[in-house]
Protein backbone atom coordinates (compact mmCIF):
# COMPACT_ATOMS: atom_id res chain seq x y z
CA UNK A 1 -51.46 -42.01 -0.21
CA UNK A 2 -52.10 -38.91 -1.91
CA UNK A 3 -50.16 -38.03 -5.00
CA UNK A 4 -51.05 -34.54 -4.83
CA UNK A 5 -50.56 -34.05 -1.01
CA UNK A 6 -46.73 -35.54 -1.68
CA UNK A 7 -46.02 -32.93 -4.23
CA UNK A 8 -47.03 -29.94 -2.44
CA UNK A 9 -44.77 -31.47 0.43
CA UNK A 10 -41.71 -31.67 -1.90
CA UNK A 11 -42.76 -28.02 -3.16
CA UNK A 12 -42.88 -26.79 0.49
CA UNK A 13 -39.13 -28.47 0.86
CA UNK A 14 -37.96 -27.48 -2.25
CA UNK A 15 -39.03 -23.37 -1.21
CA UNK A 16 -37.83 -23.78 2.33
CA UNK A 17 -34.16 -25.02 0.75
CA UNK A 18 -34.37 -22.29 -2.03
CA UNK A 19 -35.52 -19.63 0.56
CA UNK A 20 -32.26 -21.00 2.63
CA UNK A 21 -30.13 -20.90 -0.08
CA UNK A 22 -30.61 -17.40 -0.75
CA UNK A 23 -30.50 -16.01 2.79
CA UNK A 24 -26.68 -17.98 2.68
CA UNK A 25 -25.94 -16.55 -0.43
CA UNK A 26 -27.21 -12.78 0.49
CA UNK A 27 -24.97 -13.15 3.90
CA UNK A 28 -22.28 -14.53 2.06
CA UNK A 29 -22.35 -11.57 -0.44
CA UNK A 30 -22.77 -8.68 2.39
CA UNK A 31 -19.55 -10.11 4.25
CA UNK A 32 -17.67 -9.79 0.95
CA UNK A 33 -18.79 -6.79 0.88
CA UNK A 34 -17.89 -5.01 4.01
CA UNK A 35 -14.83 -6.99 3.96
CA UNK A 36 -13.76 -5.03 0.68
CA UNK A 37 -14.82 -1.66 1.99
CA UNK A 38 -12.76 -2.03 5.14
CA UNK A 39 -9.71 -3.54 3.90
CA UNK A 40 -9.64 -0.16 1.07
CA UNK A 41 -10.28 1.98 4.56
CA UNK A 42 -7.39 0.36 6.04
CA UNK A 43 -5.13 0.70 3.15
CA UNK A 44 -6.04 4.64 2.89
CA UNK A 45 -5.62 4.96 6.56
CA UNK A 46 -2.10 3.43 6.38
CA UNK A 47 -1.20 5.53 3.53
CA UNK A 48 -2.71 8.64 4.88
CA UNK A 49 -0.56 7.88 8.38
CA UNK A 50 2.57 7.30 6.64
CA UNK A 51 2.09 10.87 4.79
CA UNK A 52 0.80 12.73 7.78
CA UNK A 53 3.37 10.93 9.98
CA UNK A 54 6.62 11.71 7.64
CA UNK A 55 5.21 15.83 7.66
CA UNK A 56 4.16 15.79 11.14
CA UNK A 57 7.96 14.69 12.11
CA UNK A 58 9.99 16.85 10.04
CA UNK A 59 7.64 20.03 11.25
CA UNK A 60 7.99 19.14 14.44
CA UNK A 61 11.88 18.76 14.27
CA UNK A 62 11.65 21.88 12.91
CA UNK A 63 9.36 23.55 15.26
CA UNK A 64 11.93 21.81 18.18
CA UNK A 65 14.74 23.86 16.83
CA UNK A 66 13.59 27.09 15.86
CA UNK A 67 16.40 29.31 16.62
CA UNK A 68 17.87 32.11 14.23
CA UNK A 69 20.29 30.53 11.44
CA UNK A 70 19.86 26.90 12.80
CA UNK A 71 17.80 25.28 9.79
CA UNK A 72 18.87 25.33 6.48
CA UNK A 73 18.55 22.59 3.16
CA UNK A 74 22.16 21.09 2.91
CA UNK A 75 23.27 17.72 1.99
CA UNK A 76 25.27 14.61 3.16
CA UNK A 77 27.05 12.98 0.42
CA UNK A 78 25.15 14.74 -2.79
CA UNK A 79 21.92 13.88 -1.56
CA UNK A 80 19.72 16.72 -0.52
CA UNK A 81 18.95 17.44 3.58
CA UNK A 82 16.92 19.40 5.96
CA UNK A 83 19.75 20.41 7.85
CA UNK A 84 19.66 21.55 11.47
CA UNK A 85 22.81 23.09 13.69
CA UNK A 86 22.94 23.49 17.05
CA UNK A 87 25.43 24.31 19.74
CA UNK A 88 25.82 22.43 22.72
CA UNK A 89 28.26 22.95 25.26
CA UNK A 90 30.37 25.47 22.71
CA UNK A 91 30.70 22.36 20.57
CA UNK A 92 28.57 22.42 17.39
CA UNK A 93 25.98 19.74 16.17
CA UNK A 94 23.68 19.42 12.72
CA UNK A 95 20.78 16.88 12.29
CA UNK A 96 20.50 15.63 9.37
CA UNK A 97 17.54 14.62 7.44
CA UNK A 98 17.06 13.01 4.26
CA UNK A 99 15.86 10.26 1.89
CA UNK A 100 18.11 7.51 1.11
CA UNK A 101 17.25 3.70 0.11
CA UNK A 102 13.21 4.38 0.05
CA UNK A 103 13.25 5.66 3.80
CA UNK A 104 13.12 9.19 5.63
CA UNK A 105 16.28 8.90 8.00
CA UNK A 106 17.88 11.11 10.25
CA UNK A 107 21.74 11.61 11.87
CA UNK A 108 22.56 13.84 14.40
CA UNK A 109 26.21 14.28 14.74
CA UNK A 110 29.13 16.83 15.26
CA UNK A 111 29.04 19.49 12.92
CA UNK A 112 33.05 18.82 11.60
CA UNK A 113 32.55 14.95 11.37
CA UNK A 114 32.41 13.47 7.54
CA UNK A 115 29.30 11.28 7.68
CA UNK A 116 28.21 8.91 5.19
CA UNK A 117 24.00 8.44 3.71
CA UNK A 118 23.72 5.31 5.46
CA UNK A 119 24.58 5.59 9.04
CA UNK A 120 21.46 7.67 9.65
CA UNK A 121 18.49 6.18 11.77
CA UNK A 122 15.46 5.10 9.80
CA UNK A 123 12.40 6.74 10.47
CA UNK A 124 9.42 5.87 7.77
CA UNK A 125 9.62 4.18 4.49
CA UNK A 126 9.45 7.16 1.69
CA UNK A 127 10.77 7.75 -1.59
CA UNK A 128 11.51 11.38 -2.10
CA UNK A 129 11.83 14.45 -0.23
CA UNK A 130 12.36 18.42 -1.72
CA UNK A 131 13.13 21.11 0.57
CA UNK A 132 13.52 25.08 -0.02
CA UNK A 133 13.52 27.84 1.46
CA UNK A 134 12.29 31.13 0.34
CA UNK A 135 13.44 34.36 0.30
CA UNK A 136 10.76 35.10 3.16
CA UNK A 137 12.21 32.27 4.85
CA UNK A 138 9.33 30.49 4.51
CA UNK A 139 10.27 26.47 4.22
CA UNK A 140 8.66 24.29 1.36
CA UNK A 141 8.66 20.71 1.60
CA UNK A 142 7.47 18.00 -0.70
CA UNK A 143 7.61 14.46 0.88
CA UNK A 144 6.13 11.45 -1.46
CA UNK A 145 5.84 8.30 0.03
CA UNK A 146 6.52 4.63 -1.15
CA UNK A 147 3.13 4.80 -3.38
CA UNK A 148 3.67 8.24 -5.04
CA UNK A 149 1.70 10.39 -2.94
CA UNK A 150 3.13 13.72 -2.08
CA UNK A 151 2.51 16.04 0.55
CA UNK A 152 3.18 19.33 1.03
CA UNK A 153 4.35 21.20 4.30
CA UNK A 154 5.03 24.73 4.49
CA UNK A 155 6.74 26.11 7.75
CA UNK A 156 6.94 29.40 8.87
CA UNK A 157 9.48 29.56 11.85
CA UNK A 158 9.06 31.73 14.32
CA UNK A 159 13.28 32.60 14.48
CA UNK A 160 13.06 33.38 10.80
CA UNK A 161 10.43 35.34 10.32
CA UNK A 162 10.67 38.58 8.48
């Protein structure tokens, strides 16, 4: 036996393990990676829908009612409200909708009928909401969601315009 030829065998080994290792650990270290870049894609996707979502909604609700005098910011028990009034069937009705207990809701009831915060329908979770209107009737809205990012939506109806 060769004493030399057994060395450069256990060289040869030794490379192809090291050469292994490293091809694990580089694989290892690119999942991690795009593992961390997708999850912080998914998290500003979710946020981004839960902002775009809340806006698109109220726009749209107001968009849905666009008639002369119908929207207006109001409130149900002290807490401030998109409010929209409609008349059906010579009876009136007013939508309601607000933030209460971290989520956008939304109650559409008779016009005359005492309603409290909670018996709205929940719609998205969201923190805070702040309406106006301004004197060109042009309607301001400020919705943050559950992780502090605000959005604004201004909405120009059609009924109100000057």
């Amino acid at each position: 036996m060769n004493p030399d030829n057994d060395r450069r065998h256990l060289i040869d080994v030794f490379f192809i393990i090291s050469l292994l290792f490293g091809f694990v650990f580089c694989a290892v270290l690119i999942i991690a990676l795009g593992a961390s870049i997708y999850q912080r894609g998914v998290i500003s996707s979710n946020d981004n829908f839960d902002q775009r979502t809340a806006a698109t909604y109220i726009v749209q609700k107001v968009r849905q009612n666009d008639e002369y005098g119908a929207i207006s910011v109001g409130s149900i028990d002290d807490i401030p409200a998109l409010t929209i009034t409609r008349t059906l069937n010579d009876t009136s009705y007013t939508t309601y909708i607000y933030v209460y207990n971290g989520y956008l809701m939304e109650v559409f009831a008779r016009s005359d009928t005492s309603l409290s915060p909670q018996s709205g329908q929940r719609i998205i979770e969201m923190d805070n909401m702040e309406m106006k209107i301004s004197s060109s009737n042009l309607i301001t809205i400020l919705v943050t969601d559950a992780e502090g990012s605000t959005t604004k939506v201004m909405i120009s109806p059609h009924s109100m315009g000057s």
